[in-house]
C-alpha atoms as a PDB file:
ATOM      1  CA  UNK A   1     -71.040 -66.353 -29.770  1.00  0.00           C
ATOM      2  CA  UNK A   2     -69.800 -69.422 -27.771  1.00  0.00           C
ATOM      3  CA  UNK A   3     -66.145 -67.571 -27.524  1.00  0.00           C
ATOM      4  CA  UNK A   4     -68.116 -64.207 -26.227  1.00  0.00           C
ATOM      5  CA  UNK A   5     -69.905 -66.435 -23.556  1.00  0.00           C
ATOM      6  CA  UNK A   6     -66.845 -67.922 -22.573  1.00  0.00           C
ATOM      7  CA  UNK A   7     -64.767 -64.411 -22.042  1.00  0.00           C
ATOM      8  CA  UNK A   8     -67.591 -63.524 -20.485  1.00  0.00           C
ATOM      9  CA  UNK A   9     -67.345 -66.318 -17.707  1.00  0.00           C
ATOM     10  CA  UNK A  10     -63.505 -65.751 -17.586  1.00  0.00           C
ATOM     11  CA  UNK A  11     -64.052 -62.105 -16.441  1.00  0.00           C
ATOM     12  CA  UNK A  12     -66.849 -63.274 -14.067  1.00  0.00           C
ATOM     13  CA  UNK A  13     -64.725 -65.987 -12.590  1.00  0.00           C
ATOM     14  CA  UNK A  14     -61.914 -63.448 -12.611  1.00  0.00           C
ATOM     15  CA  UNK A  15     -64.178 -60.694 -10.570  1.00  0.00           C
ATOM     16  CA  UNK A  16     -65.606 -63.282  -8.188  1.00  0.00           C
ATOM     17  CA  UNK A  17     -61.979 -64.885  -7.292  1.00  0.00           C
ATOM     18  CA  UNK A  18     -60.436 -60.940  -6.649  1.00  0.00           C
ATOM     19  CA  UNK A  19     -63.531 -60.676  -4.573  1.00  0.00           C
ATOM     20  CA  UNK A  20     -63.064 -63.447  -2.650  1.00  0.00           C
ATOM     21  CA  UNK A  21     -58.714 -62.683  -2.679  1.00  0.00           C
ATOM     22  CA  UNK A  22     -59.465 -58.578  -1.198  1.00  0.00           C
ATOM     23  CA  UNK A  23     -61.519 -60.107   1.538  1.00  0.00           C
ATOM     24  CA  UNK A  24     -58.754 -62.142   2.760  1.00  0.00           C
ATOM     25  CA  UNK A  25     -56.677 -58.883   3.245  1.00  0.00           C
ATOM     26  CA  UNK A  26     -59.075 -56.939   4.880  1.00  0.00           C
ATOM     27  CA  UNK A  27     -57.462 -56.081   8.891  1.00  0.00           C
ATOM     28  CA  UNK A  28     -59.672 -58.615  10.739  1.00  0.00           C
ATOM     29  CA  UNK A  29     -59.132 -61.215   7.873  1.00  0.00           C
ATOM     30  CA  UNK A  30     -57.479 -63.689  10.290  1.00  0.00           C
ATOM     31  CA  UNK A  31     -60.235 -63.033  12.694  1.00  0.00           C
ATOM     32  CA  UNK A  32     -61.792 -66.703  13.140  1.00  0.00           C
ATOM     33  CA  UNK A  33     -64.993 -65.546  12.792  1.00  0.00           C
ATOM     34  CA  UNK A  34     -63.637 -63.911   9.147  1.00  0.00           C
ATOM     35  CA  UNK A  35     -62.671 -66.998   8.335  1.00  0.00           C
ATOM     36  CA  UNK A  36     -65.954 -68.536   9.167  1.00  0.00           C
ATOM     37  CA  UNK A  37     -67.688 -65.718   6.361  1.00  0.00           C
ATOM     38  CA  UNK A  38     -65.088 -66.380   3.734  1.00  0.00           C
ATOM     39  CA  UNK A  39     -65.519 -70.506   3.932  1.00  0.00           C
ATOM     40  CA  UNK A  40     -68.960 -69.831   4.113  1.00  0.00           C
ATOM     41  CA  UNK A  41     -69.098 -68.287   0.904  1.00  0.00           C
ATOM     42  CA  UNK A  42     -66.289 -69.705  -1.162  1.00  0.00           C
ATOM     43  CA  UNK A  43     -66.635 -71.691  -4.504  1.00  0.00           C
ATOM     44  CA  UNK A  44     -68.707 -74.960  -3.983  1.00  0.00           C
ATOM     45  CA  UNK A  45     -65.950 -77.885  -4.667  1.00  0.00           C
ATOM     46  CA  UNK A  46     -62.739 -76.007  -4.590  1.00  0.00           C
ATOM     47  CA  UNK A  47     -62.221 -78.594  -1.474  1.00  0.00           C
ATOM     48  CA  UNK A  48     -64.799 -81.169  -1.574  1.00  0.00           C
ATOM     49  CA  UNK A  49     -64.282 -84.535  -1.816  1.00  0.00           C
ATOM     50  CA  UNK A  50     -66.520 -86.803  -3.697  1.00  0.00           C
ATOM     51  CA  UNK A  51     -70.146 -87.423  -3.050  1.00  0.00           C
ATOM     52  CA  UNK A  52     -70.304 -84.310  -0.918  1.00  0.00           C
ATOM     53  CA  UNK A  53     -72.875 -82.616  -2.771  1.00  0.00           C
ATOM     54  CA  UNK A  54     -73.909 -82.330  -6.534  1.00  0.00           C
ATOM     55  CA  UNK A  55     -72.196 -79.327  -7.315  1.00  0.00           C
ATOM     56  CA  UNK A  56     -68.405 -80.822  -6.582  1.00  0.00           C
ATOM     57  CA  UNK A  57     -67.103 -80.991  -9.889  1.00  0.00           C
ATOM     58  CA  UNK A  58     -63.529 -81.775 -11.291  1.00  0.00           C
ATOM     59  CA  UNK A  59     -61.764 -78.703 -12.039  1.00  0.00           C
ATOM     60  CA  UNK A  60     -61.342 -77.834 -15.892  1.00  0.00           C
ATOM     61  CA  UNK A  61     -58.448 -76.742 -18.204  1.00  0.00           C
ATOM     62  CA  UNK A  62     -59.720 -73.261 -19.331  1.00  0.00           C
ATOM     63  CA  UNK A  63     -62.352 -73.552 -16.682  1.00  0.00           C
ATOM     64  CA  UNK A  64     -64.905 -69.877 -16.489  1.00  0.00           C
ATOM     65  CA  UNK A  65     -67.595 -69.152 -14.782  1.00  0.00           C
ATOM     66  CA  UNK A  66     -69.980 -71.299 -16.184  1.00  0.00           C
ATOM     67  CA  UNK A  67     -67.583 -74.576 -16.071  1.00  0.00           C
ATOM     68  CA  UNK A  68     -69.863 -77.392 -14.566  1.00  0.00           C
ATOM     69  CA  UNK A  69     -69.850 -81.160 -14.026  1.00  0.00           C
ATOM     70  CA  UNK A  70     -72.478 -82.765 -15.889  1.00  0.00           C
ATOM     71  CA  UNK A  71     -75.318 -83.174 -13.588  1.00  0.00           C
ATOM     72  CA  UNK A  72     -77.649 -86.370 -13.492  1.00  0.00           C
ATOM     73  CA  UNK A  73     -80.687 -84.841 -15.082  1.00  0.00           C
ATOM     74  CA  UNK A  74     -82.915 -85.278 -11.843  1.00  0.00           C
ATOM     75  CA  UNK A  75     -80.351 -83.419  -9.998  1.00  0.00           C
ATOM     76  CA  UNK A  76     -81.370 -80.115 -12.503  1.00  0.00           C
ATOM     77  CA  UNK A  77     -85.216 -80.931 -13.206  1.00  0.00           C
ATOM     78  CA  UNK A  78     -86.537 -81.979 -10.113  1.00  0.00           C
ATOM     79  CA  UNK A  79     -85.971 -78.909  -8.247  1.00  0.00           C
ATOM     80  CA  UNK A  80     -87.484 -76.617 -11.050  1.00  0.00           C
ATOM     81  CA  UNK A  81     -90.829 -79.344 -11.179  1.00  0.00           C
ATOM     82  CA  UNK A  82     -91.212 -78.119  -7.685  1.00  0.00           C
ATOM     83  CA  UNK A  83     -90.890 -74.681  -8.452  1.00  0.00           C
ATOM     84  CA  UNK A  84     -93.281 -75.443 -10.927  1.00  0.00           C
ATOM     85  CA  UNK A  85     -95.836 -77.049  -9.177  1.00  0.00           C
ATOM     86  CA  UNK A  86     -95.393 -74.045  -5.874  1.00  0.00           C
ATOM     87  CA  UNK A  87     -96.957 -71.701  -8.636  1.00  0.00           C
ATOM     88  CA  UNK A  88     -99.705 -74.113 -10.150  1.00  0.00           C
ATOM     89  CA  UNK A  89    -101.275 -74.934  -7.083  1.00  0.00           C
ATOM     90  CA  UNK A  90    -103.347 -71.922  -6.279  1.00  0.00           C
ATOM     91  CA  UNK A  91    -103.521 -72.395  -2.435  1.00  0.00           C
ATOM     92  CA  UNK A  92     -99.144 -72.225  -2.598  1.00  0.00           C
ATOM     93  CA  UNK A  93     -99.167 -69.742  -5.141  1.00  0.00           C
ATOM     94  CA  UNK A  94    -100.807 -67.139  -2.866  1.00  0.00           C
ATOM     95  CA  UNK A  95     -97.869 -67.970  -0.322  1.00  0.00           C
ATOM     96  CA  UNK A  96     -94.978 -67.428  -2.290  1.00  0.00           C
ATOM     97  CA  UNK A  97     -95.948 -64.618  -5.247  1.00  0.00           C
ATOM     98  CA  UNK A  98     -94.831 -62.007  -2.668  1.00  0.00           C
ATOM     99  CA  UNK A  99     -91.602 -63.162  -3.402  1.00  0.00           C
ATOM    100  CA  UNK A 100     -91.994 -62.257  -6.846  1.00  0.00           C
ATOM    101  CA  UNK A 101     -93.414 -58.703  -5.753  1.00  0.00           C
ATOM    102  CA  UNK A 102     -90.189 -57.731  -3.704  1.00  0.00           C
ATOM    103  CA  UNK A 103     -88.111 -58.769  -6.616  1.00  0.00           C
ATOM    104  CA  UNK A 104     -90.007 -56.182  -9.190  1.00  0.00           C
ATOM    105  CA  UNK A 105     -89.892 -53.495  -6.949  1.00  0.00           C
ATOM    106  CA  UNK A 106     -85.917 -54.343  -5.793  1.00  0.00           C
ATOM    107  CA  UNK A 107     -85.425 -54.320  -9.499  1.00  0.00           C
ATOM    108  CA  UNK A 108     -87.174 -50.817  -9.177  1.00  0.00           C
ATOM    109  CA  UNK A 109     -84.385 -49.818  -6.711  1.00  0.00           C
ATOM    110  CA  UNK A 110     -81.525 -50.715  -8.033  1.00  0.00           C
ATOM    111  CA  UNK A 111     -82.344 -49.846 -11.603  1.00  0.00           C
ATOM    112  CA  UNK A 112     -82.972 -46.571 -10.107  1.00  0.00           C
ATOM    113  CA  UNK A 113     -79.838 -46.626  -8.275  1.00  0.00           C
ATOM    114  CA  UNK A 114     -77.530 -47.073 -11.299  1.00  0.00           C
ATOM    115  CA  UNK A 115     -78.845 -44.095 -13.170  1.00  0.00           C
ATOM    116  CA  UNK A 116     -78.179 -42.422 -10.182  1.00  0.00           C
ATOM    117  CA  UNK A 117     -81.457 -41.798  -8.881  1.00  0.00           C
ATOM    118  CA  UNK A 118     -81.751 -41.668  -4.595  1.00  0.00           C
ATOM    119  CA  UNK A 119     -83.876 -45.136  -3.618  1.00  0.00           C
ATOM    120  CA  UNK A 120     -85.967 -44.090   0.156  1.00  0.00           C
ATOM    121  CA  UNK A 121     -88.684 -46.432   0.326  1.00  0.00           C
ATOM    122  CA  UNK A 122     -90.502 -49.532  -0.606  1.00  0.00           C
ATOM    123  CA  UNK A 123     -94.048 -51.347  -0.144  1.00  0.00           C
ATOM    124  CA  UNK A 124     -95.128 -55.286  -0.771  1.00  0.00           C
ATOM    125  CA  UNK A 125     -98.222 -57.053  -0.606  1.00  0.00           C
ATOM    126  CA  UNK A 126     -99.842 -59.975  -0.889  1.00  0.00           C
ATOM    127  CA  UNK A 127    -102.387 -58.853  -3.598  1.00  0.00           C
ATOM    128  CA  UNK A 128     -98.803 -59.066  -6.021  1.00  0.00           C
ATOM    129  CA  UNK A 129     -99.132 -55.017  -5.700  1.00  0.00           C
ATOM    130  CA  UNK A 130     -96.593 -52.679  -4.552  1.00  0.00           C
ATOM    131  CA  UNK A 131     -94.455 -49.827  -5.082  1.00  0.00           C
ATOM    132  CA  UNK A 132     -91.025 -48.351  -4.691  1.00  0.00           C
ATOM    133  CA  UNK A 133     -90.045 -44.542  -4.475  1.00  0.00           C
ATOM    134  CA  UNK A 134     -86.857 -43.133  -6.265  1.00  0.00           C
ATOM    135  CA  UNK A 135     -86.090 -39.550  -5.785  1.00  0.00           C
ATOM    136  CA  UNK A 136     -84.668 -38.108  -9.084  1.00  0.00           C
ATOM    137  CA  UNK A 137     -85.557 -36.092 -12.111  1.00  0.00           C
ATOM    138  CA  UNK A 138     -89.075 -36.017 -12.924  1.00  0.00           C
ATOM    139  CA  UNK A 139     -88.886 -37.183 -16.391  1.00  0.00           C
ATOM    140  CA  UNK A 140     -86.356 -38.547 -18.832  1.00  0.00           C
ATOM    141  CA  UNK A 141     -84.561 -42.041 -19.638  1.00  0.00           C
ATOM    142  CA  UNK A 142     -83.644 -42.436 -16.093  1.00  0.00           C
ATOM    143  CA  UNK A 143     -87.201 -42.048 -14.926  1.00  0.00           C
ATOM    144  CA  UNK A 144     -88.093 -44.650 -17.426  1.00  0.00           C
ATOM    145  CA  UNK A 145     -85.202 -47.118 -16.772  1.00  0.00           C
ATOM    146  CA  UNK A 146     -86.016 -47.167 -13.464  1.00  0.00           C
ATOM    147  CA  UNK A 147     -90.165 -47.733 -14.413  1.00  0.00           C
ATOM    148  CA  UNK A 148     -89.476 -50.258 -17.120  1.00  0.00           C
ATOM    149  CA  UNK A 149     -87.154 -52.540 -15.138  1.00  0.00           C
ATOM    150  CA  UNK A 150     -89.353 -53.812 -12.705  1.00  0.00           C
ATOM    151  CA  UNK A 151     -91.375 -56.586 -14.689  1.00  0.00           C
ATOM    152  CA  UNK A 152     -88.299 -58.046 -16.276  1.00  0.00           C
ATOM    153  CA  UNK A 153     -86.610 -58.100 -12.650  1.00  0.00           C
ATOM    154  CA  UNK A 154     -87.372 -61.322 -11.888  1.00  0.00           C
ATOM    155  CA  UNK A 155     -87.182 -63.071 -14.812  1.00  0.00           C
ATOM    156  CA  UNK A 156     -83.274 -61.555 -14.964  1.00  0.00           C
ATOM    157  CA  UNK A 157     -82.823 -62.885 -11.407  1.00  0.00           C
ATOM    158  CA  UNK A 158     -83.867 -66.249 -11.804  1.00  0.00           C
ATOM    159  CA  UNK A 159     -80.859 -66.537 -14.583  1.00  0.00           C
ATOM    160  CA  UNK A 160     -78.730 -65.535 -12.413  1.00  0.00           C
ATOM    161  CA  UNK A 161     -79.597 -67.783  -9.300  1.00  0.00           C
ATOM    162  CA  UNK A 162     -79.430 -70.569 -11.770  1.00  0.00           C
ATOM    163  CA  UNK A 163     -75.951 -69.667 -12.761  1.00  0.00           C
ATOM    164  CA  UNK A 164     -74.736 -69.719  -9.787  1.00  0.00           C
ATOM    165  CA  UNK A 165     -77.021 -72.772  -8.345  1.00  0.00           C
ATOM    166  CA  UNK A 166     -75.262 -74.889 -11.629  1.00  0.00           C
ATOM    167  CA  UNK A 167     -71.595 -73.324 -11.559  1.00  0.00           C
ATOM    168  CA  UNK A 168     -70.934 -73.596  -7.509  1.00  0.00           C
ATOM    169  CA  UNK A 169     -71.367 -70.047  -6.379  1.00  0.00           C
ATOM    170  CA  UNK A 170     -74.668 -70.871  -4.627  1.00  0.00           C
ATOM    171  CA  UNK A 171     -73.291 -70.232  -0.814  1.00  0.00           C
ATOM    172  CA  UNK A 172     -71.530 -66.539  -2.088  1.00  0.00           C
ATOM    173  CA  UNK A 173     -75.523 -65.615  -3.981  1.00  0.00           C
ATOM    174  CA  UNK A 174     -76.894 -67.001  -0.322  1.00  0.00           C
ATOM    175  CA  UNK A 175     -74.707 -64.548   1.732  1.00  0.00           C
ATOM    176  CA  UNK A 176     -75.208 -61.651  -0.631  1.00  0.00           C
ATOM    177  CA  UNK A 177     -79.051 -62.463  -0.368  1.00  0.00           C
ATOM    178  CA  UNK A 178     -78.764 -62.302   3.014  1.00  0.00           C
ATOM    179  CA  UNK A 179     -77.277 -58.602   3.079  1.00  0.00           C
ATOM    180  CA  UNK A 180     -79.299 -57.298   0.515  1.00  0.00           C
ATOM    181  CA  UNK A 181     -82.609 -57.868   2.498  1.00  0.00           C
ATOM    182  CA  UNK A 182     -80.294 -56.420   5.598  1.00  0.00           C
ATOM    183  CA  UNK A 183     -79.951 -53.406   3.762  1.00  0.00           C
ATOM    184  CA  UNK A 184     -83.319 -53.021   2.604  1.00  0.00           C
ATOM    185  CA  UNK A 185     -84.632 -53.145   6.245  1.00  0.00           C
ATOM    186  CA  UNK A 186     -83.923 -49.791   6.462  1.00  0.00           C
ATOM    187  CA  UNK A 187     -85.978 -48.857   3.305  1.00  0.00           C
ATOM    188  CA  UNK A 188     -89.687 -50.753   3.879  1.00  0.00           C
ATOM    189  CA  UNK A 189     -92.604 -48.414   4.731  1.00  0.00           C
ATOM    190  CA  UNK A 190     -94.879 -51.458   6.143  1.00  0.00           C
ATOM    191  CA  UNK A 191     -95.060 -53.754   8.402  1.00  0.00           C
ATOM    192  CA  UNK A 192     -95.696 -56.696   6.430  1.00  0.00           C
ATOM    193  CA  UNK A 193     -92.845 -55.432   3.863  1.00  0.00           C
ATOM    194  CA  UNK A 194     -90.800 -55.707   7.007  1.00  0.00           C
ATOM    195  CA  UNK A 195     -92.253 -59.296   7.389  1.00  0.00           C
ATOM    196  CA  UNK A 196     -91.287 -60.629   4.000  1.00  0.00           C
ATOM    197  CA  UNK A 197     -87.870 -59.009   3.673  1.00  0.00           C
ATOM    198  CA  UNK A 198     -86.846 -59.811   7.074  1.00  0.00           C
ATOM    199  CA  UNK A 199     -88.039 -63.769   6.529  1.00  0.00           C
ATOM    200  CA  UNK A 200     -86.195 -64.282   2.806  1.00  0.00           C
ATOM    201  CA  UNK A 201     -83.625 -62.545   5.017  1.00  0.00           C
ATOM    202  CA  UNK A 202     -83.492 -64.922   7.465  1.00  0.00           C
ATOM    203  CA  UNK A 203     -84.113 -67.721   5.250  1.00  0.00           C
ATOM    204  CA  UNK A 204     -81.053 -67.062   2.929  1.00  0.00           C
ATOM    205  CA  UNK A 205     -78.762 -66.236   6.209  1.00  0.00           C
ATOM    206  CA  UNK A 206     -79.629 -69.720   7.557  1.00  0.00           C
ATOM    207  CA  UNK A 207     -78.719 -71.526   4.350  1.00  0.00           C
ATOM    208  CA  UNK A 208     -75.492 -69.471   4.108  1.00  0.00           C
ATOM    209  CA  UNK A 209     -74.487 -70.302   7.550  1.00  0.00           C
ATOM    210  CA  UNK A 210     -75.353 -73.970   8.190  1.00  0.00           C
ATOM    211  CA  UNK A 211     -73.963 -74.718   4.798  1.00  0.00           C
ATOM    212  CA  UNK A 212     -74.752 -77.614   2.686  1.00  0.00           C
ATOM    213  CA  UNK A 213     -73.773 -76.972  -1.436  1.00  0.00           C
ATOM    214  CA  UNK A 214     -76.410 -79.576  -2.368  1.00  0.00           C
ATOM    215  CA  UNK A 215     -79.339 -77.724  -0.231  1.00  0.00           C
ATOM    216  CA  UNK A 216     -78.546 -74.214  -1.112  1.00  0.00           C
ATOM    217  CA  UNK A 217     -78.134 -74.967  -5.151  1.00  0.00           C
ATOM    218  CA  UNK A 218     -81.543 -77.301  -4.817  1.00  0.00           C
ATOM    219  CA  UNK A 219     -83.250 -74.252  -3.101  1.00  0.00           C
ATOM    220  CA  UNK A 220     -81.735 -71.100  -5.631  1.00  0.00           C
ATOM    221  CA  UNK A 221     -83.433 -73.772  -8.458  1.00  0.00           C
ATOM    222  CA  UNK A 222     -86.958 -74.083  -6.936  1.00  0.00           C
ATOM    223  CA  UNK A 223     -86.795 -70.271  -5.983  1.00  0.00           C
ATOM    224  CA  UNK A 224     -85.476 -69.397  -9.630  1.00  0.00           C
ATOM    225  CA  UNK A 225     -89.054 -71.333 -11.327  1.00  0.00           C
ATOM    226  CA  UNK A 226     -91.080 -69.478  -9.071  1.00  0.00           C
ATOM    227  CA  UNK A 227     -89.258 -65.870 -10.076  1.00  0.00           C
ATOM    228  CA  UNK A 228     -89.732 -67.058 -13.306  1.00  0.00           C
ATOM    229  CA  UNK A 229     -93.105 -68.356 -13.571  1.00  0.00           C
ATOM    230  CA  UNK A 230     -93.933 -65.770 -11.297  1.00  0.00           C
ATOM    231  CA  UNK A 231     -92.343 -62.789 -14.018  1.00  0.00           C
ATOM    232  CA  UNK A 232     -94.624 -64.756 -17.012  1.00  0.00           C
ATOM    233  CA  UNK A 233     -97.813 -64.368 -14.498  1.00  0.00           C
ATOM    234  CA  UNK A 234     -96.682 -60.519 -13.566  1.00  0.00           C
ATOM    235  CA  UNK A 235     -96.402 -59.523 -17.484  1.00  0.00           C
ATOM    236  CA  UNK A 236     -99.673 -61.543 -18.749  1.00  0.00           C
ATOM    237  CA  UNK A 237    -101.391 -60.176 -15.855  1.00  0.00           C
ATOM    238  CA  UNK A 238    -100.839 -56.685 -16.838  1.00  0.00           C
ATOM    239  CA  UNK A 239    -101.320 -56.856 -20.494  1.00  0.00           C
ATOM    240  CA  UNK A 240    -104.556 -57.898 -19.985  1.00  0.00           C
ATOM    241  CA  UNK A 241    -105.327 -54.485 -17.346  1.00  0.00           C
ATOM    242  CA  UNK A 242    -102.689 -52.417 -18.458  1.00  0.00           C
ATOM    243  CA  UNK A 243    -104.154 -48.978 -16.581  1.00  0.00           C
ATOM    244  CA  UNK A 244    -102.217 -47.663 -13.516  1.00  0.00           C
ATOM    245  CA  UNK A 245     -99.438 -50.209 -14.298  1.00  0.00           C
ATOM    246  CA  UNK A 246     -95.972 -49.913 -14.989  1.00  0.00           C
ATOM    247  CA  UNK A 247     -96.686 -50.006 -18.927  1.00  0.00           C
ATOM    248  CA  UNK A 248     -99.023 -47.442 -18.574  1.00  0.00           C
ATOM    249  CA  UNK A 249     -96.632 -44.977 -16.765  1.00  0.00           C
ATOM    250  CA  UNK A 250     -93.935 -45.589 -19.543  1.00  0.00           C
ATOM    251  CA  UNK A 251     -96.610 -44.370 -22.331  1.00  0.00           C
ATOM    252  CA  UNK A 252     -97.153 -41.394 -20.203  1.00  0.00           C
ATOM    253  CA  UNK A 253     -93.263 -40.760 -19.868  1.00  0.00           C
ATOM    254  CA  UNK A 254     -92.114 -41.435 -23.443  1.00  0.00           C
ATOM    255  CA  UNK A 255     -95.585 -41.133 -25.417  1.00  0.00           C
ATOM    256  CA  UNK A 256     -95.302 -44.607 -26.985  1.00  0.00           C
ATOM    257  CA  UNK A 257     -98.469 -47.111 -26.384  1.00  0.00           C
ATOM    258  CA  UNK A 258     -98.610 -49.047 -23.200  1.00  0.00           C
ATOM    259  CA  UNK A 259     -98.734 -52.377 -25.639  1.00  0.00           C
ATOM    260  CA  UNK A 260     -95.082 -51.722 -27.082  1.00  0.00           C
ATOM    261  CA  UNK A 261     -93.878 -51.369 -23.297  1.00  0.00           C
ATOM    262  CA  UNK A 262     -95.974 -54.727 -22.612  1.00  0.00           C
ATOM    263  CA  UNK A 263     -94.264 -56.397 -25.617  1.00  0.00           C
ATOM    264  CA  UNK A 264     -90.947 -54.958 -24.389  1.00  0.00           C
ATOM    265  CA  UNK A 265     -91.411 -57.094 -21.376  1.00  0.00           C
ATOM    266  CA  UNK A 266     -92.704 -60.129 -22.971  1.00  0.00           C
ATOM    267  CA  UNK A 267     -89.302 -60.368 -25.112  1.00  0.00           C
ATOM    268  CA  UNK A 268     -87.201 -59.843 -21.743  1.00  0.00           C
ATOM    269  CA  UNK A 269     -88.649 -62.903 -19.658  1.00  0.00           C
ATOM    270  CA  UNK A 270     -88.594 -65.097 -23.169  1.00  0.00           C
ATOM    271  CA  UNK A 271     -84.746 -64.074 -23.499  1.00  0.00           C
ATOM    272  CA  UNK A 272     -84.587 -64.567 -19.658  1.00  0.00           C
ATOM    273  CA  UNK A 273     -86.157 -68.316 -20.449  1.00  0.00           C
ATOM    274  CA  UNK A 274     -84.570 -69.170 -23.363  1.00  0.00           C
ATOM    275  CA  UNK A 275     -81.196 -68.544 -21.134  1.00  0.00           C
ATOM    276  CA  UNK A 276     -82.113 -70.512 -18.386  1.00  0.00           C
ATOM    277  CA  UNK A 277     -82.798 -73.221 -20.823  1.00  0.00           C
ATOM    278  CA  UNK A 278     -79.609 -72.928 -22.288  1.00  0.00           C
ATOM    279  CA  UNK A 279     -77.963 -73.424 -18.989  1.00  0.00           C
ATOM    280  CA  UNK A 280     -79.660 -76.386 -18.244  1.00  0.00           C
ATOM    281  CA  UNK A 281     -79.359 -78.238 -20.868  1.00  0.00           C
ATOM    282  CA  UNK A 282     -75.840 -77.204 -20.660  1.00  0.00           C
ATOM    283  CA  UNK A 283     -75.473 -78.518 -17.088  1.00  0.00           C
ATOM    284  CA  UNK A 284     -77.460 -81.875 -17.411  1.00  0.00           C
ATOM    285  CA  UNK A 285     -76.191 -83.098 -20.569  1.00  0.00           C
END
């Protein structure tokens, strides 16, 4: 398992490094302001000299993806404790769970998206309701794909924004942030969806830009415990009034009970936890 995990961060580092290599060679790559986007995104500690920021690390032999310095444990906890406490206090609960809508109903999109469905609009609000449209057949596995992946969406992003807050790729998940909710401008049907995608927008363009490795791994942490927390909150809160939910749809679609889809769920986040665990553990010890 631990030699599948690490070919698996060998091909990611792989991907992420030709990434980074094809933009260089792009016709305005000696452009300044290129240059400017491509150090703004780069590998956190390729260049940086000690005490920097807590995600400069020594490189490895055999280094992957995942390759990390060991961090001081406060360095990995605190952030998530605030996380943690931004969904336990009701009053700052109510502020941020809308971030937890637009990731279900992005996961909507692009689950939709890779089974080739055509993604035209989206809605969030405050309530933690919302919807997004796919245009497509009107039944079979890609209809369902597309309905299932919402809940676990995320759950699955907070494992990744923890990956990449732990293994230096923090400023590359900021800029791609930023883009994303560029893109998705184009696609919200309200005015407070506008609101919200335009401010995590903002938000991740200003910590690509003004770069600072400790600040933008410290925020992807506190923003990964609220995805998560926020996915556990999503999932119980549907199981206990599954009607006119995404469970409910799948039992219509493939005739299975709306508890098995539920359960389906519940397994996802846990696997989505038990992950982050592992790469915590893995990075503070």
């Amino acid at each position: 398992m631990a030699d599948g995990a690490a070919r698996v961060s060998a091909v990611a580092l792989t991907a992420m490094t030709t990434a980074l290599a094809l933009l260089t060679r792009l016709p305005w790559a000696q452009s300044e302001w290129w240059r400017a986007v491509v150090a703004r995104s780069e590998r956190g500690g390729n260049a940086l000299v000690e005490g920097y920021g807590w995600t400069s690390y020594v490189p490895l032999s055999g280094e992957t993806f995942m390759s990390t310095t060991r961090l001081p444990e406060w360095q990995v906890w605190v952030p998530l404790a605030v996380g943690l406490v931004v969904c336990l206090v009701p009053p700052l609960w109510l502020r941020v769970r809308v971030v937890v809508t637009l990731a279900h109903e992005l996961g909507h999109a692009a689950a939709g998206v890779v089974v080739g469905r055509r993604f035209t609009g989206f809605v969030v609000r405050s309530d933690m309701s919302g919807h997004a449209v796919t245009v497509g057949k009107p039944r079979g596995p890609g209809l369902a794909w597309t309905t299932w992946s919402g809940y676990p969406a995320p759950a699955l992003l907070a494992v990744g924004l923890v990956a990449a807050a732990i293994s230096g790729w923090a400023p590359l998940v900021l800029g791609v942030v930023t883009l994303v909710c560029l893109v998705c401008l184009v696609f919200v049907r309200s005015w407070a969806t506008a609101g919200v995608t335009l401010a995590v927008g903002l938000a991740a363009g200003a910590l690509w830009w003004w770069r600072s490795d400790e600040r933008s791994s410290t925020v992807l942490l506190v923003v990964a415990a609220v995805l998560l927390v926020g996915a556990w909150r999503h999932v119980f809160a549907v199981a206990r009034a599954p009607r006119h939910s995404d469970p409910a749809e799948m039992s219509r679609l493939t005739g299975l009970p709306g508890w098995f889809w539920v359960g389906t769920h519940l397994v996802t986040v846990a696997a989505a936890t038990a992950a982050i665990a592992w790469l915590l553990l893995r990075a503070a010890t």
